[in-house]
Protein backbone atom coordinates (compact mmCIF):
# COMPACT_ATOMS: atom_id res chain seq x y z
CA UNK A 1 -55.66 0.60 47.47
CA UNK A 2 -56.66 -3.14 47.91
CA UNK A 3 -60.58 -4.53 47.57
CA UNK A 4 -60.66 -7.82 49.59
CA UNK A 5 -63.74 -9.94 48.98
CA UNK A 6 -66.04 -12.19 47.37
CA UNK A 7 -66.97 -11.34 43.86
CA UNK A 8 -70.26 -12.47 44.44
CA UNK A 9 -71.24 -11.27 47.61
CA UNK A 10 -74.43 -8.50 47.40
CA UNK A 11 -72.38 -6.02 50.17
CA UNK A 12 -68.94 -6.45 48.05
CA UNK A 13 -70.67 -5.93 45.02
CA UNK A 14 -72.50 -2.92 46.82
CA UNK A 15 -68.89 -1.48 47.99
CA UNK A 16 -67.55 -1.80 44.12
CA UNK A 17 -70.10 0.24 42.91
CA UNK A 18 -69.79 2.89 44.82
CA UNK A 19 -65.94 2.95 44.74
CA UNK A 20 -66.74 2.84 40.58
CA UNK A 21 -69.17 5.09 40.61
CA UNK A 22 -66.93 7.97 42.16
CA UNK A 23 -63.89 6.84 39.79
CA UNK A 24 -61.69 5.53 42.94
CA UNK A 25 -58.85 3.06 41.23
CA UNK A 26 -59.00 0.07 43.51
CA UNK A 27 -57.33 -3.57 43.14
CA UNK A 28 -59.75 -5.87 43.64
CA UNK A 29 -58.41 -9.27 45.54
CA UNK A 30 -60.65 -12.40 45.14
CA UNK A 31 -60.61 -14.08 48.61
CA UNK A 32 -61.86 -17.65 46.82
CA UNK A 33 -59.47 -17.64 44.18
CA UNK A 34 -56.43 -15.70 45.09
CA UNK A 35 -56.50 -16.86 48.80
CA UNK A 36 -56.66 -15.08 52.08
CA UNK A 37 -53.54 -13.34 53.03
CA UNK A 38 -52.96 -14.50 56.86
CA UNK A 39 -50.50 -11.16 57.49
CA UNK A 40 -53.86 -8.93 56.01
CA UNK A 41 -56.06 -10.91 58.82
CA UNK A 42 -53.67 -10.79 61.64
CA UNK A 43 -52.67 -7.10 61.07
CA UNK A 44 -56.46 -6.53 61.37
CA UNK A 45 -57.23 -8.52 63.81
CA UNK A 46 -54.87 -6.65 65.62
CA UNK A 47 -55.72 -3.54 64.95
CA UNK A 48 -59.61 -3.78 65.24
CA UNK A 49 -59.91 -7.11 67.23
CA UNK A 50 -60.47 -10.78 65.82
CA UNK A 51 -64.50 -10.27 66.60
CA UNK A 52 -64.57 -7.45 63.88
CA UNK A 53 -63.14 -9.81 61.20
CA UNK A 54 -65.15 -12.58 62.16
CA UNK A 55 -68.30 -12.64 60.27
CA UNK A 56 -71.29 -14.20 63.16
CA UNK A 57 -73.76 -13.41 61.40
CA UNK A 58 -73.49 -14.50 57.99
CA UNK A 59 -74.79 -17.88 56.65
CA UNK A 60 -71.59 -19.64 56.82
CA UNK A 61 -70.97 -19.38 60.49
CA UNK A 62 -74.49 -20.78 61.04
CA UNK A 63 -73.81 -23.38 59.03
CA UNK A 64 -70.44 -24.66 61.07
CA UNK A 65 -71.93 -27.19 64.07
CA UNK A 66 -72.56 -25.66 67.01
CA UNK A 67 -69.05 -27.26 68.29
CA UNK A 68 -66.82 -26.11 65.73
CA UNK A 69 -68.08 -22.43 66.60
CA UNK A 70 -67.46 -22.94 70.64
CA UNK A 71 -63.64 -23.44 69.52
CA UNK A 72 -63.38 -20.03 68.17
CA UNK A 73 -62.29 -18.31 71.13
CA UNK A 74 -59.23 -16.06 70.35
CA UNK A 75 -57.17 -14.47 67.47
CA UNK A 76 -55.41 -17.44 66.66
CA UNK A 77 -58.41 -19.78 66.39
CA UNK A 78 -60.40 -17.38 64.42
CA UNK A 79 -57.16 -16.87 62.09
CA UNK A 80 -57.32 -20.80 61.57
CA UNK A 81 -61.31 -20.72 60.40
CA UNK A 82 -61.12 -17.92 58.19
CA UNK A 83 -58.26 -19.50 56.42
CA UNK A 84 -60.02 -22.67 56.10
CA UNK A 85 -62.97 -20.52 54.85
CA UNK A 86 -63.04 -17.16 53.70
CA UNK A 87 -66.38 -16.85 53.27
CA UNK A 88 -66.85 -16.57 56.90
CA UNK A 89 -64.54 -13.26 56.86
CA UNK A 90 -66.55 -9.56 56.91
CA UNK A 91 -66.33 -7.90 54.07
CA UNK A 92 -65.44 -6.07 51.94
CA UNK A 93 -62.37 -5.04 53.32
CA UNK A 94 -60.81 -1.97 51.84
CA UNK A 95 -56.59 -1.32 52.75
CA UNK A 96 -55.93 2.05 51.62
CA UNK A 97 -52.20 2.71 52.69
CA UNK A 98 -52.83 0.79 56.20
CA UNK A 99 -56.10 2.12 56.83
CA UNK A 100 -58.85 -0.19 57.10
CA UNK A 101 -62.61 -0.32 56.31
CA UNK A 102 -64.60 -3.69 56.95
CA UNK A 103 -67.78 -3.90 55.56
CA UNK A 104 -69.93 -1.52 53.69
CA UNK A 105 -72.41 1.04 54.03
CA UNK A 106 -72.47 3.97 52.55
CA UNK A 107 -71.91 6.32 55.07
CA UNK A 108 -69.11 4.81 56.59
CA UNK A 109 -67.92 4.38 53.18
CA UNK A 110 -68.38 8.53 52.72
CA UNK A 111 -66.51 9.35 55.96
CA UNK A 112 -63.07 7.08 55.11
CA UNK A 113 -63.37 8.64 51.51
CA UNK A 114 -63.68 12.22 53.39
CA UNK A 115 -66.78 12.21 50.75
């Protein structure tokens, strides 16, 4: 099972904990230094739709002008901004033999664990 994140981000850190504190082995993958893996995004982009990847509401987006959001308008643009900048991806996201969790709370976490 793969972690993908940011090793500082609160919910990532939030998401490690609870994986540690139940003993679940995870590999942890470090979006800043190990990159993003582009077949990761596009299989869940895919699967759950480019919008659930993209992360709106963090402080990153906010921070891109108001015309380099506007040209974020399908899979393959939002592929090319979260490569330029993971920090804009949701996270964590957990790949546990193909299935996928993006973000964290706990009980979401509970129901993919079958806690």
């Amino acid at each position: 099972m793969k972690l993908y994140g940011i090793p500082n981000c609160s919910t990532v850190k939030k998401a490690r904990a609870w994986l540690e504190e139940r003993e679940i082995p995870y590999e942890f993958h470090d979006f800043k230094k190990q990159g993003v893996p582009v077949e990761t995004l596009r299989e869940l982009c895919g699967l759950l739709g480019w919008e659930a990847v993209l992360n709106r509401a963090g402080q990153t987006w906010r921070k891109f002008p108001e015309e380099r959001r506007a040209q974020v308008v399908d899979i393959e643009s939002a592929l090319t901004l979260m490569q330029e900048n993971a920090s804009v991806i949701k996270r964590p996201i957990v790949d546990r033999d193909g299935q996928y969790q993006v973000g964290f709370t706990e009980d979401n976490y509970a129901a993919f664990f079958g806690e």
